[in-house]
C-alpha atoms as a PDB file:
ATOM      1  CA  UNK A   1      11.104  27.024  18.536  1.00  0.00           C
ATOM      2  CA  UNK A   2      10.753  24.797  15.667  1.00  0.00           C
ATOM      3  CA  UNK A   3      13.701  21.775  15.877  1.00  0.00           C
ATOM      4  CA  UNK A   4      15.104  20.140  13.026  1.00  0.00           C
ATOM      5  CA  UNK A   5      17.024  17.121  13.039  1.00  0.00           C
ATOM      6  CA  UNK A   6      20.056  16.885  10.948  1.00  0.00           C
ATOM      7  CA  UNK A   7      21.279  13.879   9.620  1.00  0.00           C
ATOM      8  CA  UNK A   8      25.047  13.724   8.176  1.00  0.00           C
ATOM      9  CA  UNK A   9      27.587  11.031   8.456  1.00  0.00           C
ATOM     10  CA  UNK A  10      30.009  14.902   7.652  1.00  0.00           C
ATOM     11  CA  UNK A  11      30.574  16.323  10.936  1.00  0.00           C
ATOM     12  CA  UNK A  12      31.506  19.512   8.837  1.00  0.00           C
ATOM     13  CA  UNK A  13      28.261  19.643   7.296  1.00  0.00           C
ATOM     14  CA  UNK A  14      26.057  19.074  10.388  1.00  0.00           C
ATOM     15  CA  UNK A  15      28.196  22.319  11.270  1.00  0.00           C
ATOM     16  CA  UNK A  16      28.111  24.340   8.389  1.00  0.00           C
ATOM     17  CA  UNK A  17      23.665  23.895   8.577  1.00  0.00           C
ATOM     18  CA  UNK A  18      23.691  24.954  12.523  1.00  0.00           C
ATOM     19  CA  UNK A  19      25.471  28.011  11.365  1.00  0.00           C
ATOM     20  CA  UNK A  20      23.165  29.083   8.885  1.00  0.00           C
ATOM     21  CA  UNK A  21      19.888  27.703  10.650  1.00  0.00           C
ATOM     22  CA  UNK A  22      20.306  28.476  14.464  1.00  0.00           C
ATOM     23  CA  UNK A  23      20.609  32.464  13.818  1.00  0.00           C
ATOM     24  CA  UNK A  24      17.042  31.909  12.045  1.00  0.00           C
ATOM     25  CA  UNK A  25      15.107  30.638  14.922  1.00  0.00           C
ATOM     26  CA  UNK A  26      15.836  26.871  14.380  1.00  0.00           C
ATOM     27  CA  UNK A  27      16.403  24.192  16.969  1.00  0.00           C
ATOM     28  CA  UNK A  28      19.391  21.886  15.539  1.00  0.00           C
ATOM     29  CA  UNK A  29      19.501  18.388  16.465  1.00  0.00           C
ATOM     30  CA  UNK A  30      22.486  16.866  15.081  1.00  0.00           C
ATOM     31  CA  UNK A  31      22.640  13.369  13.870  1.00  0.00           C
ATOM     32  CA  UNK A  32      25.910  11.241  12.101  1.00  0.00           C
ATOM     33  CA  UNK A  33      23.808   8.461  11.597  1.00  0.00           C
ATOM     34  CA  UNK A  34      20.809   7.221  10.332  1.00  0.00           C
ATOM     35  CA  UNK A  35      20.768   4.714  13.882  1.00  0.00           C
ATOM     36  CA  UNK A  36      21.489   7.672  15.312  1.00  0.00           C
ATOM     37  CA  UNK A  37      18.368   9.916  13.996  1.00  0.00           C
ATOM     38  CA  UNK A  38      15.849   7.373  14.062  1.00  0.00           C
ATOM     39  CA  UNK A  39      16.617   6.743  17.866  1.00  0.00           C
ATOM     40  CA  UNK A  40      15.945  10.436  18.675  1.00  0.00           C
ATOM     41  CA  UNK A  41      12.993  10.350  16.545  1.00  0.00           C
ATOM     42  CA  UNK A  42      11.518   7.601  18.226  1.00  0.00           C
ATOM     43  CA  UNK A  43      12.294   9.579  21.612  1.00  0.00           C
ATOM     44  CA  UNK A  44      11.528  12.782  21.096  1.00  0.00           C
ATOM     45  CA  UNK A  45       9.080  15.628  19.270  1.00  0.00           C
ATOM     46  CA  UNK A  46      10.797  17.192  16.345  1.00  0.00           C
ATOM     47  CA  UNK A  47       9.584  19.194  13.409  1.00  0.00           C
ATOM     48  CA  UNK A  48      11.176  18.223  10.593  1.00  0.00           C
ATOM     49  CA  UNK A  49      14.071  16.040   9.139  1.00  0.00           C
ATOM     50  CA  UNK A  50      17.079  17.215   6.975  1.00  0.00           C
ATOM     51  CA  UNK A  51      18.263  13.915   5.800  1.00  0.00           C
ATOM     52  CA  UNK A  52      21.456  12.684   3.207  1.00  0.00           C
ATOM     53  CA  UNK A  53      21.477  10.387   1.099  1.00  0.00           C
ATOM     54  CA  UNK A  54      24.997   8.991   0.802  1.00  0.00           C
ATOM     55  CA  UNK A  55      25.620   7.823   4.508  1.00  0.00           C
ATOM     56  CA  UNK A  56      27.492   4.285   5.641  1.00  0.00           C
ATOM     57  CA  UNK A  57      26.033   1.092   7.190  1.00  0.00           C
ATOM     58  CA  UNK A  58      22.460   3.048   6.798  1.00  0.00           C
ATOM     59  CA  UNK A  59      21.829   5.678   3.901  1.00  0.00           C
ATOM     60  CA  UNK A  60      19.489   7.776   3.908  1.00  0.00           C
ATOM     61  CA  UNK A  61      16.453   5.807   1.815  1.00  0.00           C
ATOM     62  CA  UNK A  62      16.256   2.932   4.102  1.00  0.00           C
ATOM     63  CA  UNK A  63      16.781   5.784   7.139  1.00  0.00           C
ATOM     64  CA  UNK A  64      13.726   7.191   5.600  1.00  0.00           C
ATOM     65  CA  UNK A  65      11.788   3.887   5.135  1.00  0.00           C
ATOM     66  CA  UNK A  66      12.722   3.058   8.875  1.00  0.00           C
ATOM     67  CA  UNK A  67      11.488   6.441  10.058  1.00  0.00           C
ATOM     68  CA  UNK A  68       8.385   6.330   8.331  1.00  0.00           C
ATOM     69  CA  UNK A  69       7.239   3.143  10.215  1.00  0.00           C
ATOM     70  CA  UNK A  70       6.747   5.009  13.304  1.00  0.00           C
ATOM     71  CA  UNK A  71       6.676   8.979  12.474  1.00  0.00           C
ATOM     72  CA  UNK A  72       4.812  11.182   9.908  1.00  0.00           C
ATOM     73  CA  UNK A  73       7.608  13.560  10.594  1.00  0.00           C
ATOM     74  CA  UNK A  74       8.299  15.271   7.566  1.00  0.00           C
ATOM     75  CA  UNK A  75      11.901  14.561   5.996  1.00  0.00           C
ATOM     76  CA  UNK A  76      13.581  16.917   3.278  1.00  0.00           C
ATOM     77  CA  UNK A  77      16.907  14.199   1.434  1.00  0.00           C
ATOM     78  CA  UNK A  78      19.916  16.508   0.902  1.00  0.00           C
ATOM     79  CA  UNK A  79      22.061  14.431  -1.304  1.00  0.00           C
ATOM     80  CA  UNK A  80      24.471  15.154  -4.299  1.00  0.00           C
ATOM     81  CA  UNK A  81      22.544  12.892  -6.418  1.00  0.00           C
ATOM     82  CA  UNK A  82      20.190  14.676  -8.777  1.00  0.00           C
ATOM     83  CA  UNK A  83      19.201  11.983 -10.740  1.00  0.00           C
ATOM     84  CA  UNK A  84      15.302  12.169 -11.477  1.00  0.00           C
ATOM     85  CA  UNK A  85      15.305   7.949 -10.552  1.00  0.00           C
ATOM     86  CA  UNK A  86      16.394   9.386  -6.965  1.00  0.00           C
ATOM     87  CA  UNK A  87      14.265  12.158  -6.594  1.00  0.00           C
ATOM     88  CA  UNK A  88      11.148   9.858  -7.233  1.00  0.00           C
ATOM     89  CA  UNK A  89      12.547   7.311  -5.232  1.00  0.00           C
ATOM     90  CA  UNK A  90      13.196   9.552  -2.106  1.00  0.00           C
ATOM     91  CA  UNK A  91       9.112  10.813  -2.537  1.00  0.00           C
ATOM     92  CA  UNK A  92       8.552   7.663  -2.841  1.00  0.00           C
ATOM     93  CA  UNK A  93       9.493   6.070   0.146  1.00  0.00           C
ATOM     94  CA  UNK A  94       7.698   8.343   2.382  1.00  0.00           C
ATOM     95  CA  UNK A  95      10.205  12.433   1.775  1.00  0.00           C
ATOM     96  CA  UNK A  96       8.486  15.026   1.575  1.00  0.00           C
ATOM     97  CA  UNK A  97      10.900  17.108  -0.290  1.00  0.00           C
ATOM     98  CA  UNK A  98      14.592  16.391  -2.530  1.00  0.00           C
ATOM     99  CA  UNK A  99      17.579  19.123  -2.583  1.00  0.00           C
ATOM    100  CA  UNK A 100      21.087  18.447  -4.187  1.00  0.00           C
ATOM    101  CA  UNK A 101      23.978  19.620  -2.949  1.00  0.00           C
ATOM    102  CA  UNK A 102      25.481  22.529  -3.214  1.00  0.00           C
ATOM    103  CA  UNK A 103      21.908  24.321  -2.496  1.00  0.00           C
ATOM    104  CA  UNK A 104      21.124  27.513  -2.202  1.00  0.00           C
ATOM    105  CA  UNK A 105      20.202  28.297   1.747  1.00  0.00           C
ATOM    106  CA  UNK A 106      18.091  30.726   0.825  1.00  0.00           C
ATOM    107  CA  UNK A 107      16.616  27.965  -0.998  1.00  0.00           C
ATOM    108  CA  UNK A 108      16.663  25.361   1.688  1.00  0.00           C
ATOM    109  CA  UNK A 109      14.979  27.525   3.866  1.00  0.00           C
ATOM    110  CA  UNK A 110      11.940  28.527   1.490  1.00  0.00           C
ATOM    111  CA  UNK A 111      11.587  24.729   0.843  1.00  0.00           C
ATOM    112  CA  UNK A 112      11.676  23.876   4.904  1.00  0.00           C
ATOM    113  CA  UNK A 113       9.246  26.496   5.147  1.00  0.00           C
ATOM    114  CA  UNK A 114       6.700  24.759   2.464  1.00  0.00           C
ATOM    115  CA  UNK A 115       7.088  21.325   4.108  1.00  0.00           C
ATOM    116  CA  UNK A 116       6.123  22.937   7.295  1.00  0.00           C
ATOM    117  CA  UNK A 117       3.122  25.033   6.316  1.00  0.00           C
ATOM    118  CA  UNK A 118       2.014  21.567   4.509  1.00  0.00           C
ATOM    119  CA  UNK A 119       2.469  19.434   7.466  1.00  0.00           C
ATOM    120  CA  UNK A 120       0.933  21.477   9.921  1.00  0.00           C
ATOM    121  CA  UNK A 121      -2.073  21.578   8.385  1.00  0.00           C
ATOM    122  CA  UNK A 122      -2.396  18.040   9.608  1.00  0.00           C
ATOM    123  CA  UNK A 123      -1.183  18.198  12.906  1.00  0.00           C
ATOM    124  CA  UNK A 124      -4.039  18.815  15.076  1.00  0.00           C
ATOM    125  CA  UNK A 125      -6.710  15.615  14.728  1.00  0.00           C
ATOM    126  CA  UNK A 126     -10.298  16.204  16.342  1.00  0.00           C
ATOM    127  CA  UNK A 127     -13.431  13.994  17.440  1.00  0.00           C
ATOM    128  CA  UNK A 128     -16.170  14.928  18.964  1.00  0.00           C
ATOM    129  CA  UNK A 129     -14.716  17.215  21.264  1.00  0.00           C
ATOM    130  CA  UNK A 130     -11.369  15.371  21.459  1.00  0.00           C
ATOM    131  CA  UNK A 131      -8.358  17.193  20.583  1.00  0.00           C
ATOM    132  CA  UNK A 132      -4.700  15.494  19.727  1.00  0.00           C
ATOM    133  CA  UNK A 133      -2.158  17.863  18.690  1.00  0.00           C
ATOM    134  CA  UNK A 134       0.905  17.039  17.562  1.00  0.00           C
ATOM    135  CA  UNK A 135       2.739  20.283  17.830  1.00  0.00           C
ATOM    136  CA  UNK A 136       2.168  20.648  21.647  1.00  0.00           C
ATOM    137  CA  UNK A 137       2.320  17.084  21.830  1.00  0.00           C
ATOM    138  CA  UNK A 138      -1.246  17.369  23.742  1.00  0.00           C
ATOM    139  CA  UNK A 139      -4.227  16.062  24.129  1.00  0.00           C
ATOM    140  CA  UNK A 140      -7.495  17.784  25.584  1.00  0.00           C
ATOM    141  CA  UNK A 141     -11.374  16.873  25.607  1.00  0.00           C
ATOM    142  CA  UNK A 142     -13.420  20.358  25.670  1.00  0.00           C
ATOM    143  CA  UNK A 143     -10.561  22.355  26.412  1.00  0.00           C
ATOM    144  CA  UNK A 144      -9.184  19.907  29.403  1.00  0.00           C
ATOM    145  CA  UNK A 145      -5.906  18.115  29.200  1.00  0.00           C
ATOM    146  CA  UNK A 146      -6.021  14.244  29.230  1.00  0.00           C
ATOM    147  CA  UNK A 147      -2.096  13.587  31.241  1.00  0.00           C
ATOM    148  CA  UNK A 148      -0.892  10.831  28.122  1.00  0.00           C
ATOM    149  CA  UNK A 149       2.407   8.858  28.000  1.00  0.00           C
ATOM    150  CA  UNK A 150       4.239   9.462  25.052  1.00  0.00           C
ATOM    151  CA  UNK A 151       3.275   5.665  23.470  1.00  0.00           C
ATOM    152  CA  UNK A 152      -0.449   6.589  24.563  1.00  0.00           C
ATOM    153  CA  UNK A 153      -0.183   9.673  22.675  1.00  0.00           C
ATOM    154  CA  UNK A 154       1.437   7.775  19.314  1.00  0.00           C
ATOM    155  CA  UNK A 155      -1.475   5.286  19.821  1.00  0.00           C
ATOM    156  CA  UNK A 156      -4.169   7.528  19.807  1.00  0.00           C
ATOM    157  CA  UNK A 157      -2.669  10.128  16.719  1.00  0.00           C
ATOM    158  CA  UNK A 158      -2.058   6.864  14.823  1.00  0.00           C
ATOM    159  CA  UNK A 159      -5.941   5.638  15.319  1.00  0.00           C
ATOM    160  CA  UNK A 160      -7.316   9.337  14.164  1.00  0.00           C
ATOM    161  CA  UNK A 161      -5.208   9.175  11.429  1.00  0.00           C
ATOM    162  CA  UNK A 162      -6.847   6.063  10.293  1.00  0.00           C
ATOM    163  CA  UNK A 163     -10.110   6.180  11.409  1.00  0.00           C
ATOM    164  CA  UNK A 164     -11.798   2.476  11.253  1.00  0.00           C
ATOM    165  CA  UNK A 165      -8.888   1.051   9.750  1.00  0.00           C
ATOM    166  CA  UNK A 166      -8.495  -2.200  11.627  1.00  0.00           C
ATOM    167  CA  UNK A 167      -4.450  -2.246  13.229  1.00  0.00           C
ATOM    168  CA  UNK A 168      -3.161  -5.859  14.613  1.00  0.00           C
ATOM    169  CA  UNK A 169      -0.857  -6.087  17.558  1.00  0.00           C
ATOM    170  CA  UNK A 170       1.823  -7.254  15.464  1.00  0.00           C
ATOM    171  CA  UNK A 171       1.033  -3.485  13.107  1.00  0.00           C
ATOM    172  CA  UNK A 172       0.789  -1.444  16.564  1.00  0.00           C
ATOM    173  CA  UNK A 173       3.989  -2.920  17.442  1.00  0.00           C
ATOM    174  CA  UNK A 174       5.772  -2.037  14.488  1.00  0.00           C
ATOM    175  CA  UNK A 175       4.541   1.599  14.185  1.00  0.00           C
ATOM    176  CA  UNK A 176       5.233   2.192  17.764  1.00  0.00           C
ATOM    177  CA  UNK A 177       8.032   0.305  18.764  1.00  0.00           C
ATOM    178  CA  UNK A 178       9.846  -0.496  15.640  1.00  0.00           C
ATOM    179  CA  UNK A 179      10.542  -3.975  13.573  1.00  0.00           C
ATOM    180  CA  UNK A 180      13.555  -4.773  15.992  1.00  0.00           C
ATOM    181  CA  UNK A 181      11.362  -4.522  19.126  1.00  0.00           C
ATOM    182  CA  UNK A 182      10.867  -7.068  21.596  1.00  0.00           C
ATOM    183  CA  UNK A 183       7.633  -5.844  22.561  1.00  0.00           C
ATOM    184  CA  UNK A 184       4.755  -8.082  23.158  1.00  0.00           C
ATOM    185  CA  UNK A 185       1.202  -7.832  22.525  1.00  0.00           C
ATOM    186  CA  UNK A 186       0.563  -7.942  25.873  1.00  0.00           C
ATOM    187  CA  UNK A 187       2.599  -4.348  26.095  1.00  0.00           C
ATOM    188  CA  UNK A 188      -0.088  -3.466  23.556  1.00  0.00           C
ATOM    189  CA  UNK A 189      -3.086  -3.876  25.505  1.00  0.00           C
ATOM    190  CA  UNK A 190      -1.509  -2.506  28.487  1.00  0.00           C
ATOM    191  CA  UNK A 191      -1.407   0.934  26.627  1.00  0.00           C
ATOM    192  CA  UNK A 192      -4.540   0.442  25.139  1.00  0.00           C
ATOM    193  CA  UNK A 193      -6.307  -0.540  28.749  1.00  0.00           C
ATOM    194  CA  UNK A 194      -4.888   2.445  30.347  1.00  0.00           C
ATOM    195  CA  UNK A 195      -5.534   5.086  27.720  1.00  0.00           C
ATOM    196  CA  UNK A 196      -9.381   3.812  27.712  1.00  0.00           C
ATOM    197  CA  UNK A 197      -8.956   4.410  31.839  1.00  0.00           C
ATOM    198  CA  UNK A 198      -7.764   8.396  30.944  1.00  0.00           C
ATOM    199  CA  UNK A 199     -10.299   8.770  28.675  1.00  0.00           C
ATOM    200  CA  UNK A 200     -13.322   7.675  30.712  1.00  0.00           C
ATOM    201  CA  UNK A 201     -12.170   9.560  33.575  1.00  0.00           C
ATOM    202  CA  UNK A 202     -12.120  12.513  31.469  1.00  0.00           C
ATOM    203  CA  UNK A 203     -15.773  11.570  30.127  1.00  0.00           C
ATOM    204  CA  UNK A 204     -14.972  11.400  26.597  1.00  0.00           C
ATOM    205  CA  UNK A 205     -16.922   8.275  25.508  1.00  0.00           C
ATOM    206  CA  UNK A 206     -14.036   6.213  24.910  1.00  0.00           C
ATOM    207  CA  UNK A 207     -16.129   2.437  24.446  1.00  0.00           C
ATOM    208  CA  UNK A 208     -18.265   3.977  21.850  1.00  0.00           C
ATOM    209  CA  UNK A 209     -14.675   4.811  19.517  1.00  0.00           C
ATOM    210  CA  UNK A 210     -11.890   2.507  20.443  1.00  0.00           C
ATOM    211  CA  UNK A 211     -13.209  -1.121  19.632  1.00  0.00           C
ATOM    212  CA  UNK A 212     -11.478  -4.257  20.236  1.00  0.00           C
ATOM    213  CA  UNK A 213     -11.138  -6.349  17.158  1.00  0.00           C
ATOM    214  CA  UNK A 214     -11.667  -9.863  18.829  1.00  0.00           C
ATOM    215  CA  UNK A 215      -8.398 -12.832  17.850  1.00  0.00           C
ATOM    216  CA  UNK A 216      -6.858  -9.127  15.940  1.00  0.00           C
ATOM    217  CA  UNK A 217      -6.371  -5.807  17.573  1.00  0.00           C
ATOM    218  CA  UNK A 218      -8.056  -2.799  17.560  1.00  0.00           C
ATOM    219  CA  UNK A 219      -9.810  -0.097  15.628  1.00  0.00           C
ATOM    220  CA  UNK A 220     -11.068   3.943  16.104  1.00  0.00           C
ATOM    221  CA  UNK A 221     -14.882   3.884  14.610  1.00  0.00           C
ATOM    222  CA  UNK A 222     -16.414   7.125  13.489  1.00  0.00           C
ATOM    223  CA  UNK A 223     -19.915   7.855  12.131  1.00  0.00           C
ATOM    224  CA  UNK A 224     -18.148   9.939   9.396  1.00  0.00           C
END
């Protein structure tokens, strides 16, 4: 079943979505705050965000920019605003998609359908045999599961998304963790120790793709 988390500071609202969305095969996850959201984000698979705008303490753009730190999960802003400043500013900052309110639900749906069909395009990542996929939240090396921790498994989709892009400590932290963590690098190379560990004993050749960056962090080398 494909979830969605929706984000409203409108209790009625959150409602009023479930009602339509539920009978259609969704998964609702309902949210009344942007601290709210982003903590079950962090926690948990989802499979796409319906986000406003026009929430207290935290509206929906930085909610966004927070999010998109640590999750590629895609995020549709509902808002009343219509404005074509906020439009690019929401695709901007890292939405995939911008509906006013009052929409059409016929409408919504069509347009949660297109941000899906884009997304999961990208969702499985392969290397040499090596399989992450984000929709099972798996990962397998010729067909056999690798058992990953949930940080393990952010760690390695975030290196095969950027193959040998250099990440510091201080970068993993952030992505993983969040700016407001008090996780040390040490943390870091804990994860990164014991997901080399899984994949030698599953005999993918792990040395030859995850380098250590020496006084900086790490990398994901490919010969392509």
């Amino acid at each position: 079943m494909t979830r969605i988390v929706l984000v409203d500071d409108e209790q009625r609202m959150l409602d009023l979505l479930e009602l339509y969305l539920a009978p259609k095969g969704y998964e609702c996850i309902k949210c009344r705050s942007g601290e709210e959201a982003m903590d079950y984000v962090r926690h948990n698979v989802c499979d796409l965000i319906l986000l406003d705008v026009m929430m207290p303490y935290m509206d929906g753009w930085e909610t966004c920019r927070n999010i998109r730190q640590f999750s590629d999960v895609p995020i549709i802003m509902v808002t009343a605003r219509d404005h074509k400043l906020d439009v690019v500013k929401g695709l901007k900052i890292g939405a995939d998609d911008y509906i006013t309110k009052p929409f059409d639900e016929d409408e919504l749906v069509a347009r949660m359908e297109a941000v899906l069909r884009r997304t999961r395009k990208n969702s499985q990542l392969e290397d040499s045999g090596l399989v992450w996929n984000e929709l099972t939240h798996e990962v397998t090396y010729n067909g056999k599961k690798i058992p990953v921790t949930p940080k393990e498994f952010g760690l390695l989709g975030l290196f095969l998304r950027n193959p040998n892009r250099v990440f510091s400590r201080e970068q993993l932290i952030v992505s993983l963790w969040g700016y407001d963590a008090e996780t040390e690098g040490r943390t870091v190379d804990s994860h990164i120790r014991n997901l080399r560990e899984k994949m030698r004993k599953a005999g993918f050749p792990i040395d030859e793709r995850l380098e250590t960056v020496w006084g900086i962090g790490y990398k994901w080398v490919t010969s392509y």
